[in-house]
C-alpha atoms as a PDB file:
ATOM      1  CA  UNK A   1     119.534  88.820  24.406  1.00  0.00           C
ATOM      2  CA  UNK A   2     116.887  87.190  21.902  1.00  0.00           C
ATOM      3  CA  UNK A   3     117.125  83.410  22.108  1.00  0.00           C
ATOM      4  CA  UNK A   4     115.712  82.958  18.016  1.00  0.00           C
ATOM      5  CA  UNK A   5     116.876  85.722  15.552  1.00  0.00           C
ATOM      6  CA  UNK A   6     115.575  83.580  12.681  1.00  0.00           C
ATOM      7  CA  UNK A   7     118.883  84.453  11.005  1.00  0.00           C
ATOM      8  CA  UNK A   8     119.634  80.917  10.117  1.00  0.00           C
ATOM      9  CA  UNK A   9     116.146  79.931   8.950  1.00  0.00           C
ATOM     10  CA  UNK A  10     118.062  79.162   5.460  1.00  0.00           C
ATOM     11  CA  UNK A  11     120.417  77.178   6.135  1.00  0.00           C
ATOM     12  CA  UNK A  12     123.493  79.651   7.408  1.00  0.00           C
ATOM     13  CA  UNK A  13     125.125  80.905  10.222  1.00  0.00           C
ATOM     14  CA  UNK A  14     127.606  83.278  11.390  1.00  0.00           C
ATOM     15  CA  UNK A  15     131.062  83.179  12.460  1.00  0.00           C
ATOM     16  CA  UNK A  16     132.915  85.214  14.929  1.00  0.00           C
ATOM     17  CA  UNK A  17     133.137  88.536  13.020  1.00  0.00           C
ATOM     18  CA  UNK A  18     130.208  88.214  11.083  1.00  0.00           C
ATOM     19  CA  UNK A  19     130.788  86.078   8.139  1.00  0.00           C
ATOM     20  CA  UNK A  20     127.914  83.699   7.196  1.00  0.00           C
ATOM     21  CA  UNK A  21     128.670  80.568   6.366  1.00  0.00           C
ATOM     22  CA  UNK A  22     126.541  77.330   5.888  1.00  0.00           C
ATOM     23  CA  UNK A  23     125.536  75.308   8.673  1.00  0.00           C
ATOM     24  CA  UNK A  24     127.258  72.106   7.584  1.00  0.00           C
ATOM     25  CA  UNK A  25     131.320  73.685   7.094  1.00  0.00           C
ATOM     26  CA  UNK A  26     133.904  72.507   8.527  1.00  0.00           C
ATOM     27  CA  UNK A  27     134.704  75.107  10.863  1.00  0.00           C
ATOM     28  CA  UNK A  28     130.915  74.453  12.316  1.00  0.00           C
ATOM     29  CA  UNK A  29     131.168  71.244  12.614  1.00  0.00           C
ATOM     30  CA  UNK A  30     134.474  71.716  14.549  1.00  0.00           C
ATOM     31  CA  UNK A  31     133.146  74.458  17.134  1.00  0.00           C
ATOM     32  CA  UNK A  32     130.014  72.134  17.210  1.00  0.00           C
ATOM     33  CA  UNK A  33     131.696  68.881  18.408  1.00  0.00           C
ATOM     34  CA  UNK A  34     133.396  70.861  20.885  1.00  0.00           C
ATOM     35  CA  UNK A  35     130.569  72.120  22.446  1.00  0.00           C
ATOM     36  CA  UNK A  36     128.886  68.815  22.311  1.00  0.00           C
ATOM     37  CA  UNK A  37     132.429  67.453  24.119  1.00  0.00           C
ATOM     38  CA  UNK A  38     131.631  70.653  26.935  1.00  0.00           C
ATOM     39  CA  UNK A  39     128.547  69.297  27.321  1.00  0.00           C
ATOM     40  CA  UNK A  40     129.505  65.747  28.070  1.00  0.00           C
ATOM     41  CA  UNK A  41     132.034  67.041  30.836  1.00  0.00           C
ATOM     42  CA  UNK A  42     129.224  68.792  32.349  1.00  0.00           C
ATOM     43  CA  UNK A  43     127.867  65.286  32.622  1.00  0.00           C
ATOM     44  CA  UNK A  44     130.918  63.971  33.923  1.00  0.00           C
ATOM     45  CA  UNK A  45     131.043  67.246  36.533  1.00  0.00           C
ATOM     46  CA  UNK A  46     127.638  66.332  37.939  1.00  0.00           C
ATOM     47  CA  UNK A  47     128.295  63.001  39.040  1.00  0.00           C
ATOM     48  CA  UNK A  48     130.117  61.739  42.539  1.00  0.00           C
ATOM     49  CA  UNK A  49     133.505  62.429  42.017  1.00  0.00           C
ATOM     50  CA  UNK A  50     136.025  63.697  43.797  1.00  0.00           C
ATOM     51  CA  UNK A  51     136.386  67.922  43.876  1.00  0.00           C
ATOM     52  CA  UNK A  52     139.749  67.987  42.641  1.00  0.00           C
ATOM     53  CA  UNK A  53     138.434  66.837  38.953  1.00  0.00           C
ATOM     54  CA  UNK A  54     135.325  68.706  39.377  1.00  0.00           C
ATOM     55  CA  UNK A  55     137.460  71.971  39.198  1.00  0.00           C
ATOM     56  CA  UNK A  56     139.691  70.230  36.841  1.00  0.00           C
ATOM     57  CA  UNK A  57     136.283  69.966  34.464  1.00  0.00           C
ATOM     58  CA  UNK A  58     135.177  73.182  35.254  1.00  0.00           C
ATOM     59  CA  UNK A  59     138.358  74.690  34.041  1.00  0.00           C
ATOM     60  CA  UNK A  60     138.268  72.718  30.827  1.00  0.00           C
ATOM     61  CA  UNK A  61     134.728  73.919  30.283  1.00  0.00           C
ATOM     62  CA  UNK A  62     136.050  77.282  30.188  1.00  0.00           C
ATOM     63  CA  UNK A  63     138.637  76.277  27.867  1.00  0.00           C
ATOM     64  CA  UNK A  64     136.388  74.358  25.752  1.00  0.00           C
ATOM     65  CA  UNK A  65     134.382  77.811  25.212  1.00  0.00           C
ATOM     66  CA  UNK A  66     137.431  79.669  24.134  1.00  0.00           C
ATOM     67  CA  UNK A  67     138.392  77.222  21.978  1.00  0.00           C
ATOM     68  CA  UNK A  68     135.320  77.286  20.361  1.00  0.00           C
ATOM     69  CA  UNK A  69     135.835  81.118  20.118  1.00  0.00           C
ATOM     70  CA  UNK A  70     139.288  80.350  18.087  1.00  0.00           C
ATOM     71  CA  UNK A  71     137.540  77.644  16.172  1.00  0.00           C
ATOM     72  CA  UNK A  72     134.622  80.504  14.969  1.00  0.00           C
ATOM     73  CA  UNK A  73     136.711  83.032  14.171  1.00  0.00           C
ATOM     74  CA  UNK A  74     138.084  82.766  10.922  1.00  0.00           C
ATOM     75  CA  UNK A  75     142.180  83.524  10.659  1.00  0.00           C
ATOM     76  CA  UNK A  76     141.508  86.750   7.949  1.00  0.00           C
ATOM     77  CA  UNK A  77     139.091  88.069  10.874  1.00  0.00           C
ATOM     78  CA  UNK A  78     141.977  87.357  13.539  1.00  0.00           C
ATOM     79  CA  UNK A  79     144.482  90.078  12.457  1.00  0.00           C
ATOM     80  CA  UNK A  80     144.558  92.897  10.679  1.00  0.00           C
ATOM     81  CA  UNK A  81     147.450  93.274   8.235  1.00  0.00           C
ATOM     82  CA  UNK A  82     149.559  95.123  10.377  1.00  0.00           C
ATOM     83  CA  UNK A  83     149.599  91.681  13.001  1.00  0.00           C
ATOM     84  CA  UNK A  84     147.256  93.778  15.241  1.00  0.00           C
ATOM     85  CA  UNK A  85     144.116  91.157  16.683  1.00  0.00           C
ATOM     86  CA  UNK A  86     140.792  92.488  14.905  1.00  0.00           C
ATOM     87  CA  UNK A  87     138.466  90.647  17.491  1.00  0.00           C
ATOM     88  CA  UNK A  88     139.851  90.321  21.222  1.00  0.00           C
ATOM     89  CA  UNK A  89     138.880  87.003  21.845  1.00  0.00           C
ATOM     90  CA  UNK A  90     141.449  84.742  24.532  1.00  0.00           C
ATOM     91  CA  UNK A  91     143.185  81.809  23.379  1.00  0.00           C
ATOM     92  CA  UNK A  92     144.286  78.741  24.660  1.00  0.00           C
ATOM     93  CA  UNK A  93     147.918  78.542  25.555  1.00  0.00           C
ATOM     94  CA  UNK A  94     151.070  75.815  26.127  1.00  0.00           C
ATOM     95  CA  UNK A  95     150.052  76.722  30.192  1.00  0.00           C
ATOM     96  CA  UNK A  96     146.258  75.448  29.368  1.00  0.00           C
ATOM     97  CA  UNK A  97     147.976  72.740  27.630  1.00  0.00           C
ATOM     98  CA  UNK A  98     151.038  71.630  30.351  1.00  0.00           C
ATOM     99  CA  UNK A  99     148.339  72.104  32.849  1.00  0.00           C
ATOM    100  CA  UNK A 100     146.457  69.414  31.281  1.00  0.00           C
ATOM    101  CA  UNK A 101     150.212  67.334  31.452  1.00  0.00           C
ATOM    102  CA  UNK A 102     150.718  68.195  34.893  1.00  0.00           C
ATOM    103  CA  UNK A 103     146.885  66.882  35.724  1.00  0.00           C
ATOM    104  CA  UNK A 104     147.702  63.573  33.273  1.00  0.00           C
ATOM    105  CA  UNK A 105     150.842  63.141  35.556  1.00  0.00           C
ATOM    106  CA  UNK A 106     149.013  63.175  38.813  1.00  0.00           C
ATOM    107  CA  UNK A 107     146.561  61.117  38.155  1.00  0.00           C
ATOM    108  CA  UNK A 108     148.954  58.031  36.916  1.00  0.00           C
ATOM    109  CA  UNK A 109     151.093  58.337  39.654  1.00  0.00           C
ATOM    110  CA  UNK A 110     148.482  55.816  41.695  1.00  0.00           C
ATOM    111  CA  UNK A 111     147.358  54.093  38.936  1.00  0.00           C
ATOM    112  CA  UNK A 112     149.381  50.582  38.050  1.00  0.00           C
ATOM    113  CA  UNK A 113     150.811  50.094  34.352  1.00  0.00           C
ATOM    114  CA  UNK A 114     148.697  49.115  31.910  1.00  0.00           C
ATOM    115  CA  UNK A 115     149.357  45.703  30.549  1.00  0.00           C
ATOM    116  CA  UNK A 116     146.506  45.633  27.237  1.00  0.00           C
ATOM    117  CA  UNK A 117     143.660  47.786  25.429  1.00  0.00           C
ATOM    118  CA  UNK A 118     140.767  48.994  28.267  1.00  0.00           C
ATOM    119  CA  UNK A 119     137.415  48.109  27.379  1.00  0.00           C
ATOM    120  CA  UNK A 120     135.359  51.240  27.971  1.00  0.00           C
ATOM    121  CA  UNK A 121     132.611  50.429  30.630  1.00  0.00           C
ATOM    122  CA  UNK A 122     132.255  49.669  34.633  1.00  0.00           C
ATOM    123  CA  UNK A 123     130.542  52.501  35.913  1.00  0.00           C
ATOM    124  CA  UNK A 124     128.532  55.153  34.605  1.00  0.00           C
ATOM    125  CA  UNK A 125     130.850  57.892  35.276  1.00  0.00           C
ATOM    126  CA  UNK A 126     133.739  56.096  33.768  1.00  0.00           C
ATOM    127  CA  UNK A 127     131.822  55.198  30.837  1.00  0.00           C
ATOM    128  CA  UNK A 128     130.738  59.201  30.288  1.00  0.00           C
ATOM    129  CA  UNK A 129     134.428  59.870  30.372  1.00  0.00           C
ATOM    130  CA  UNK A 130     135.185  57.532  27.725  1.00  0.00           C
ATOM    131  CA  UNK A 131     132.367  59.295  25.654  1.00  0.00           C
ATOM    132  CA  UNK A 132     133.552  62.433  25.930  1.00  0.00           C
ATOM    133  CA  UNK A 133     137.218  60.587  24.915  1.00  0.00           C
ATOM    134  CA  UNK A 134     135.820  59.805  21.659  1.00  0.00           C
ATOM    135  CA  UNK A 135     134.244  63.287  20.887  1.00  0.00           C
ATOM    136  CA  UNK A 136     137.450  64.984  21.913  1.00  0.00           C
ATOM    137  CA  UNK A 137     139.056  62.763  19.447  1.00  0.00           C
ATOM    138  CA  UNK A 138     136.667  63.357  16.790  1.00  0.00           C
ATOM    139  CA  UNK A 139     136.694  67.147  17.315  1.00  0.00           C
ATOM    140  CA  UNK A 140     140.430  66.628  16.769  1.00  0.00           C
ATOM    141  CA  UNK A 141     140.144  65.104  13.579  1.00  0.00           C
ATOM    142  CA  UNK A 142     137.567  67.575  12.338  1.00  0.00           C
ATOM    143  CA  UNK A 143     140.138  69.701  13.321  1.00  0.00           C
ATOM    144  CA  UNK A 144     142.541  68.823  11.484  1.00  0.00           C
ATOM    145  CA  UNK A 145     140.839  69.004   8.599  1.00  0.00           C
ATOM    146  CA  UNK A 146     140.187  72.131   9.094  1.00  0.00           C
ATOM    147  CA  UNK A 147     143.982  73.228   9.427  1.00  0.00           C
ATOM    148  CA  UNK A 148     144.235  71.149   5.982  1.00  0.00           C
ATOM    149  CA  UNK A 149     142.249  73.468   4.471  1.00  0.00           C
ATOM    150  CA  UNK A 150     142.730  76.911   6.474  1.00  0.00           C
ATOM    151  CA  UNK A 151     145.136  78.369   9.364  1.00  0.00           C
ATOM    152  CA  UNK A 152     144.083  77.280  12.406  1.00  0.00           C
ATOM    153  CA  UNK A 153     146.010  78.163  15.854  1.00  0.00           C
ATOM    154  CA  UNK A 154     148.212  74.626  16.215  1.00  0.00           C
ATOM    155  CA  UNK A 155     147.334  75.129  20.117  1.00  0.00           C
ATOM    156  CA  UNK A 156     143.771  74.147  19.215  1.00  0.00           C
ATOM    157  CA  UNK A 157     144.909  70.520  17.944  1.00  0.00           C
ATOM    158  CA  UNK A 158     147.616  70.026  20.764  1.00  0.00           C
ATOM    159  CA  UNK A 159     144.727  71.290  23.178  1.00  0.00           C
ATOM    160  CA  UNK A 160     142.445  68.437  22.348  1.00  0.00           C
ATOM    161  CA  UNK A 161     145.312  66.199  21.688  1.00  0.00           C
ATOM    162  CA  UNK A 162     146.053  66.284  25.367  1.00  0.00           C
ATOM    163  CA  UNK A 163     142.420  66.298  26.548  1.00  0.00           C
ATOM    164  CA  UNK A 164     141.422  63.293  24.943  1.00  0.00           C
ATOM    165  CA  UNK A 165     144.369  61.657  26.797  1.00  0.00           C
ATOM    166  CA  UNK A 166     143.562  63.631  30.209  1.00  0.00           C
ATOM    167  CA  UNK A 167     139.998  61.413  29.510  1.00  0.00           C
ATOM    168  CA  UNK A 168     141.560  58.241  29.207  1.00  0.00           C
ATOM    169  CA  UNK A 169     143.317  58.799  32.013  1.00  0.00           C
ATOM    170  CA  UNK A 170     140.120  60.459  34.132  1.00  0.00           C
ATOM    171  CA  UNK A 171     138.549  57.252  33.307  1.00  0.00           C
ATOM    172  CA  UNK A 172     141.142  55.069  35.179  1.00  0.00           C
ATOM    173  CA  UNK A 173     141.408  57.278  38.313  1.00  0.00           C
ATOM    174  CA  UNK A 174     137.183  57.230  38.488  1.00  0.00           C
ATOM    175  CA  UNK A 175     137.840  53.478  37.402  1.00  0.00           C
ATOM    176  CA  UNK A 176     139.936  52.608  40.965  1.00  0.00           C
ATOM    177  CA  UNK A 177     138.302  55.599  42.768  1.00  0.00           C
ATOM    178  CA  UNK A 178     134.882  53.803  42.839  1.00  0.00           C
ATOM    179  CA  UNK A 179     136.984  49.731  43.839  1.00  0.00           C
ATOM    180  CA  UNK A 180     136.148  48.830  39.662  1.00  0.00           C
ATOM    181  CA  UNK A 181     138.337  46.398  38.168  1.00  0.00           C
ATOM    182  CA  UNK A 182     139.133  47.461  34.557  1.00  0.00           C
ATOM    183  CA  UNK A 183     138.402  45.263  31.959  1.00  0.00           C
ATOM    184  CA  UNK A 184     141.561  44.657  29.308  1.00  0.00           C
ATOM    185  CA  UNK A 185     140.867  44.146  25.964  1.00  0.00           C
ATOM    186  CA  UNK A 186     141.705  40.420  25.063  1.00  0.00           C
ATOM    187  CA  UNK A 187     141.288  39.439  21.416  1.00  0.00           C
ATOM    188  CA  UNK A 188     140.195  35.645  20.828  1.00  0.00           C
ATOM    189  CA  UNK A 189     142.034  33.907  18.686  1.00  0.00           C
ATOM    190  CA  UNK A 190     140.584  32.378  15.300  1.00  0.00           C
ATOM    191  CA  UNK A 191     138.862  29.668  16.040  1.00  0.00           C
END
């Protein structure tokens, strides 16, 4: 397989199915932010933590891949008119997203209420997983507007939905994993 093709020397690209489009739509900035989120959990994966959530991030980097794949393949490329799939790609589905849940769930079980806002910061690791929070959330909203303007499968949005809170909460186990007291979010008053 060629690394360069020089294909999008102009400015284009193409989707899943062959359609070129230009490098700045929507749908490429959505499968583009997601990869860019897989690539922060590969951060995440290569630091000390504990093996459970390093196969917990290697699963959602496979997930993260295929929903890229749903996110590049444009819905009139999906099916053919007679419902039949036209490209065989796999999809994310409610078990990818209750596994998340069930994951979310395990991890708060040993982790007291919170009380106020977390300030983002303590460790390294922690602070990667609140990175990767914020992408997650942004490839959600790109997202969105993508379904605004096009069908998109709603499992993609409920996907990231859930893995930006999986994050949050990642961030709090790593948080009292590694002994770090979080730091709430206390707004001053006006002086």
């Amino acid at each position: 397989m060629k690394i360069y093709t020089k294909t999008g020397d102009k400015g284009t690209t193409a989707l899943y199915g062959g359609t070129r489009v230009p490098k700045y739509h929507l749908r490429i900035e959505a499968y583009g932010t997601v990869d860019e989120l897989n690539s922060y959990i590969g951060l995440i994966k290569d630091q000390k933590i504990d093996d459970a959530s390093n196969d917990s991030l290697l699963r959602i980097q496979n997930e993260l891949f295929t929903l890229g794949s749903m996110l590049a393949t444009p819905t009139k490329k999906e099916t053919l008119k007679s419902g039949k799939e036209r490209l065989n790609i796999p999809k994310i589905t409610e078990e990818s997203i209750q596994t998340l849940e069930k994951e979310i769930d395990i991890m708060n079980e040993d982790l007291p209420s919170m009380t106020h806002f977390i300030l983002p910061g303590g460790h390294t690791t922690v602070s990667y997983c609140h990175i990767a929070r914020c992408i997650c959330r942004r490839a959600e909203r790109i997202s969105v507007q993508l379904s605004d303007e096009t069908a998109i499968n709603p499992q993609i949005l409920m996907y990231l939905n859930r893995l930006s809170d999986y994050l949050f909460v990642l961030a709090r186990k790593l948080t009292y994993d590694y002994q770090i007291a979080e730091i709430p979010w206390i707004p001053e008053k006006n002086k």
